[in-house]
N, C-alpha and C. Protein backbone atom coordinates (compact mmCIF):
# COMPACT_ATOMS: atom_id res chain seq x y z
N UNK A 1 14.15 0.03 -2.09
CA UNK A 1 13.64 -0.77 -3.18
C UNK A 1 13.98 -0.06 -4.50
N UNK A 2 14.88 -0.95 -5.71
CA UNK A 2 15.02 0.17 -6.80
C UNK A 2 13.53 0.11 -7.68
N UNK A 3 13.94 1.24 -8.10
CA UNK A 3 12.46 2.14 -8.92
C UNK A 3 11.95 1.04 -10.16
N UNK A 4 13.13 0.55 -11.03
CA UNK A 4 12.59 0.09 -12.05
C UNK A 4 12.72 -1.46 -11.80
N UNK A 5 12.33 -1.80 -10.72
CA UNK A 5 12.12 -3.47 -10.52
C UNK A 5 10.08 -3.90 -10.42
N UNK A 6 9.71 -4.94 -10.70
CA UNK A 6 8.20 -5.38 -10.68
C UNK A 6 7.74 -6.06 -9.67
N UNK A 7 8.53 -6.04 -8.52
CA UNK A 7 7.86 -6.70 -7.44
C UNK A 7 8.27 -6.20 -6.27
N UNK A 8 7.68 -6.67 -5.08
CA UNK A 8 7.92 -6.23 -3.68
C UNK A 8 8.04 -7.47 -2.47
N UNK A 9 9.06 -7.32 -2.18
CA UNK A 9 9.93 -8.35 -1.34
C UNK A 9 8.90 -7.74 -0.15
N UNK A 10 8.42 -8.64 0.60
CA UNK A 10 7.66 -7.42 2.35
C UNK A 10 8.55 -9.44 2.95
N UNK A 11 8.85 -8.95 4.24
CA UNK A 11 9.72 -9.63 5.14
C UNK A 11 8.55 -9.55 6.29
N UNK A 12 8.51 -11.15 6.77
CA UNK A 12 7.08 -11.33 7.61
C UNK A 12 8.22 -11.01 8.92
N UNK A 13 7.64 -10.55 9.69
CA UNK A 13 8.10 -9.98 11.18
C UNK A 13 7.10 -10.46 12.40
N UNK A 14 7.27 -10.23 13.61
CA UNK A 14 6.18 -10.50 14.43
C UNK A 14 5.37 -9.27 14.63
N UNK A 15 5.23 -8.17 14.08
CA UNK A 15 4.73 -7.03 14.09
C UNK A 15 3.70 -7.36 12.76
N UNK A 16 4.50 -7.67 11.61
CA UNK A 16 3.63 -7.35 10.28
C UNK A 16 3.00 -8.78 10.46
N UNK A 17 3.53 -9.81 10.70
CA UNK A 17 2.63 -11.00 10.50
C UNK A 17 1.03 -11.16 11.09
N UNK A 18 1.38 -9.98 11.91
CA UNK A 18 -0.54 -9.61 12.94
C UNK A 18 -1.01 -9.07 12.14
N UNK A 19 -0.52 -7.88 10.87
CA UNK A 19 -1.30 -6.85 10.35
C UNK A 19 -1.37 -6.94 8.94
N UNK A 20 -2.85 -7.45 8.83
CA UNK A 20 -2.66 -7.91 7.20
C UNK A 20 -2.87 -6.51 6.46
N UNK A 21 -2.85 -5.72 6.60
CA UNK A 21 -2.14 -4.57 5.94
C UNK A 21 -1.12 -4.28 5.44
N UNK A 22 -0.29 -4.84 5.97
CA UNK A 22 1.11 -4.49 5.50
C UNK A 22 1.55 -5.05 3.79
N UNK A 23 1.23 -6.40 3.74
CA UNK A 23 1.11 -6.64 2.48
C UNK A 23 0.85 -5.75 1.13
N UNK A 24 -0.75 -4.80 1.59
CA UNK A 24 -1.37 -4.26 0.95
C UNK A 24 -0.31 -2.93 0.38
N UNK A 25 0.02 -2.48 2.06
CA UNK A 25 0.79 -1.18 2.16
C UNK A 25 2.04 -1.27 0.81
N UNK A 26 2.58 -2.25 0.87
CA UNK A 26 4.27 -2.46 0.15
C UNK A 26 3.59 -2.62 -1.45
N UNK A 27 2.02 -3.11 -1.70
CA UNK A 27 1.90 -3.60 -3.19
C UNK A 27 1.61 -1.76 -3.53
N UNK A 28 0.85 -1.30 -2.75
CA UNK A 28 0.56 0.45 -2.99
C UNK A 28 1.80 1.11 -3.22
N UNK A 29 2.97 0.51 -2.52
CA UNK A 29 4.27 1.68 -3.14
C UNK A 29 4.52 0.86 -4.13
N UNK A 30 4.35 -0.35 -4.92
CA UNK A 30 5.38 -0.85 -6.11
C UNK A 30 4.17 -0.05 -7.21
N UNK A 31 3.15 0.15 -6.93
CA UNK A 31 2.11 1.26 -8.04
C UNK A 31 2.31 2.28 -7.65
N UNK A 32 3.78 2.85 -7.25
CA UNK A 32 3.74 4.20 -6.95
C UNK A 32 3.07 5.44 -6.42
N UNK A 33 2.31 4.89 -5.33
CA UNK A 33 1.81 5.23 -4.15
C UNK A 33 2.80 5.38 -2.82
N UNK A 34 2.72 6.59 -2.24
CA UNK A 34 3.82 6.96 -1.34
C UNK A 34 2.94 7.08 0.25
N UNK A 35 3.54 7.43 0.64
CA UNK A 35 3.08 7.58 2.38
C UNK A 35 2.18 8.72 2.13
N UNK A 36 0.95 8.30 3.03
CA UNK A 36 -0.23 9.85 3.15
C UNK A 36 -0.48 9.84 4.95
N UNK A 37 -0.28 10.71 5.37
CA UNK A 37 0.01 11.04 6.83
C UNK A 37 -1.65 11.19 7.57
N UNK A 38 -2.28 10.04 7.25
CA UNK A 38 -3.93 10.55 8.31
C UNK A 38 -3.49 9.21 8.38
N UNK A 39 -4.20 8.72 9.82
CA UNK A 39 -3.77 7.28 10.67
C UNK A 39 -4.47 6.39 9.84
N UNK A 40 -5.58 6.24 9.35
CA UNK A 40 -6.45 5.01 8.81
C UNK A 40 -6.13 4.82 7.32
N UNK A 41 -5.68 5.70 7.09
CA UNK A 41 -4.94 5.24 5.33
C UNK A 41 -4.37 4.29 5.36
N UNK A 42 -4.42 3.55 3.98
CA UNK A 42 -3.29 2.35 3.91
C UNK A 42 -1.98 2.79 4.00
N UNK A 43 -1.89 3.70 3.21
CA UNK A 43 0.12 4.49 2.97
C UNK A 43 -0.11 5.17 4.33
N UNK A 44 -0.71 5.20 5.33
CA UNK A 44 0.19 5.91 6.89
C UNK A 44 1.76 4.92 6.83
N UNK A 45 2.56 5.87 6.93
CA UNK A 45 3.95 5.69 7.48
C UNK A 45 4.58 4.70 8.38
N UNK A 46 3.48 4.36 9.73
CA UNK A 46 3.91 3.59 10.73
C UNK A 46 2.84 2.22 10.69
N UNK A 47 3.31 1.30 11.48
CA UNK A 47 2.21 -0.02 11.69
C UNK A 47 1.53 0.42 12.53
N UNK A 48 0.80 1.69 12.93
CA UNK A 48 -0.26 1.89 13.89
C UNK A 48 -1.46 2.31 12.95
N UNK A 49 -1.79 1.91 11.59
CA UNK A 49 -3.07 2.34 11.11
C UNK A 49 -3.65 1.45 11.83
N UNK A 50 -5.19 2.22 11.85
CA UNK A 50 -6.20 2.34 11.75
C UNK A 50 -7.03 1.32 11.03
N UNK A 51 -8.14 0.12 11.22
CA UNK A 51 -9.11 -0.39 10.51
C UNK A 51 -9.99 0.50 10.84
N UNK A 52 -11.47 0.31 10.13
CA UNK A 52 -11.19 0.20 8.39
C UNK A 52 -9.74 1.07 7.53
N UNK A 53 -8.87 0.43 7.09
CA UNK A 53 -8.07 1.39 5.54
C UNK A 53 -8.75 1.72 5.03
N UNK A 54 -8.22 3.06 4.29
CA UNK A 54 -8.94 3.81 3.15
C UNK A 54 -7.24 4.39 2.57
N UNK A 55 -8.24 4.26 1.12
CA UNK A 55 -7.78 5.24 0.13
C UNK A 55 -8.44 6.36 -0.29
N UNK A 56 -7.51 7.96 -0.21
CA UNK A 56 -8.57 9.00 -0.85
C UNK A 56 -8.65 8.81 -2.45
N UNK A 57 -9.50 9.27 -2.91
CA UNK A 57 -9.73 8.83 -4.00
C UNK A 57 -8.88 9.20 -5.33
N UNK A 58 -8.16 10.31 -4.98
CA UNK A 58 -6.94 10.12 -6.18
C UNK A 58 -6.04 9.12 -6.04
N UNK A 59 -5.82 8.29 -4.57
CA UNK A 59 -4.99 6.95 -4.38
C UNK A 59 -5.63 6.30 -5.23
N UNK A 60 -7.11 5.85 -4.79
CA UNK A 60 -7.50 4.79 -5.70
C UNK A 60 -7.41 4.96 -7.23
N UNK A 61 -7.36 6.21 -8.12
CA UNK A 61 -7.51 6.45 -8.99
C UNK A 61 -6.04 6.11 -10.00
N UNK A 62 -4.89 6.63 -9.10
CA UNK A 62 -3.37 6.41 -9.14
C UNK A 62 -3.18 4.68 -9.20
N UNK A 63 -3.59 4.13 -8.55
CA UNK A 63 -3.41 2.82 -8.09
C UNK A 63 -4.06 2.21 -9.48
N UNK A 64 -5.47 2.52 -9.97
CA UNK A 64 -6.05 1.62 -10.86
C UNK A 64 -5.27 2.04 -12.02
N UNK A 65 -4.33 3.10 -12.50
CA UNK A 65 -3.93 3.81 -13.45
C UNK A 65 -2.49 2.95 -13.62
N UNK A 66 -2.37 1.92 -12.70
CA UNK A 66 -0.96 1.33 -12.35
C UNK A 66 -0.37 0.33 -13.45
N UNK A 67 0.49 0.25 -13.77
CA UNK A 67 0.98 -0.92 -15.02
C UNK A 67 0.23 -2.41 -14.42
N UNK A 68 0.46 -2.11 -13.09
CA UNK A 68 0.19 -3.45 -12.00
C UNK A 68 -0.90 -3.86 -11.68
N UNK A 69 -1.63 -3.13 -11.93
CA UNK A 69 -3.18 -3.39 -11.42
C UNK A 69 -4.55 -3.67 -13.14
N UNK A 70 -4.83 -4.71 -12.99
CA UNK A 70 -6.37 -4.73 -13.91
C UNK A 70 -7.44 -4.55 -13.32
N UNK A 71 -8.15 -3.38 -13.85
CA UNK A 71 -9.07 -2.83 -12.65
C UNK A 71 -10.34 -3.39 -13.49
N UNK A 72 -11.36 -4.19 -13.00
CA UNK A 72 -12.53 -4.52 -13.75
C UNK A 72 -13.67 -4.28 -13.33
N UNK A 73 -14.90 -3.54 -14.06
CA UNK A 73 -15.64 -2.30 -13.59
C UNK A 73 -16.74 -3.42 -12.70
């Protein structure tokens, strides 16, 4: 995906179309959020997270800090 584009193409599959995560996962990297390696995170690497997702809290903090996101208290 190039760096300075505003959106995120995610391609429905028979894998991602079960996991409504995935959506979430691809909008977290266009706010420049990268892969975090514990299974129940949203940014885990593979389609085997974990429900409940979590973000640690500098994700969430990164994420609300995003051009992309209006965070309202």
């Amino acid at each position: 995906m190039p760096i300075l584009t505003n959106y995120a193409t995610v391609t429905a599959g028979p894998i991602i179309a079960n996991d409504i995560s995935a959506p979430a996962h691809e909008v977290a990297h266009r706010c420049n959020l990268w892969h975090f390696d514990r299974k129940g995170n949203l940014l885990y690497p593979k389609n085997s997270r974990t429900h409940p997702y979590w973000l640690m809290r500098w994700q969430r903090n990164y994420l609300r800090d995003s051009r992309h996101v209006i965070y309202l208290f």
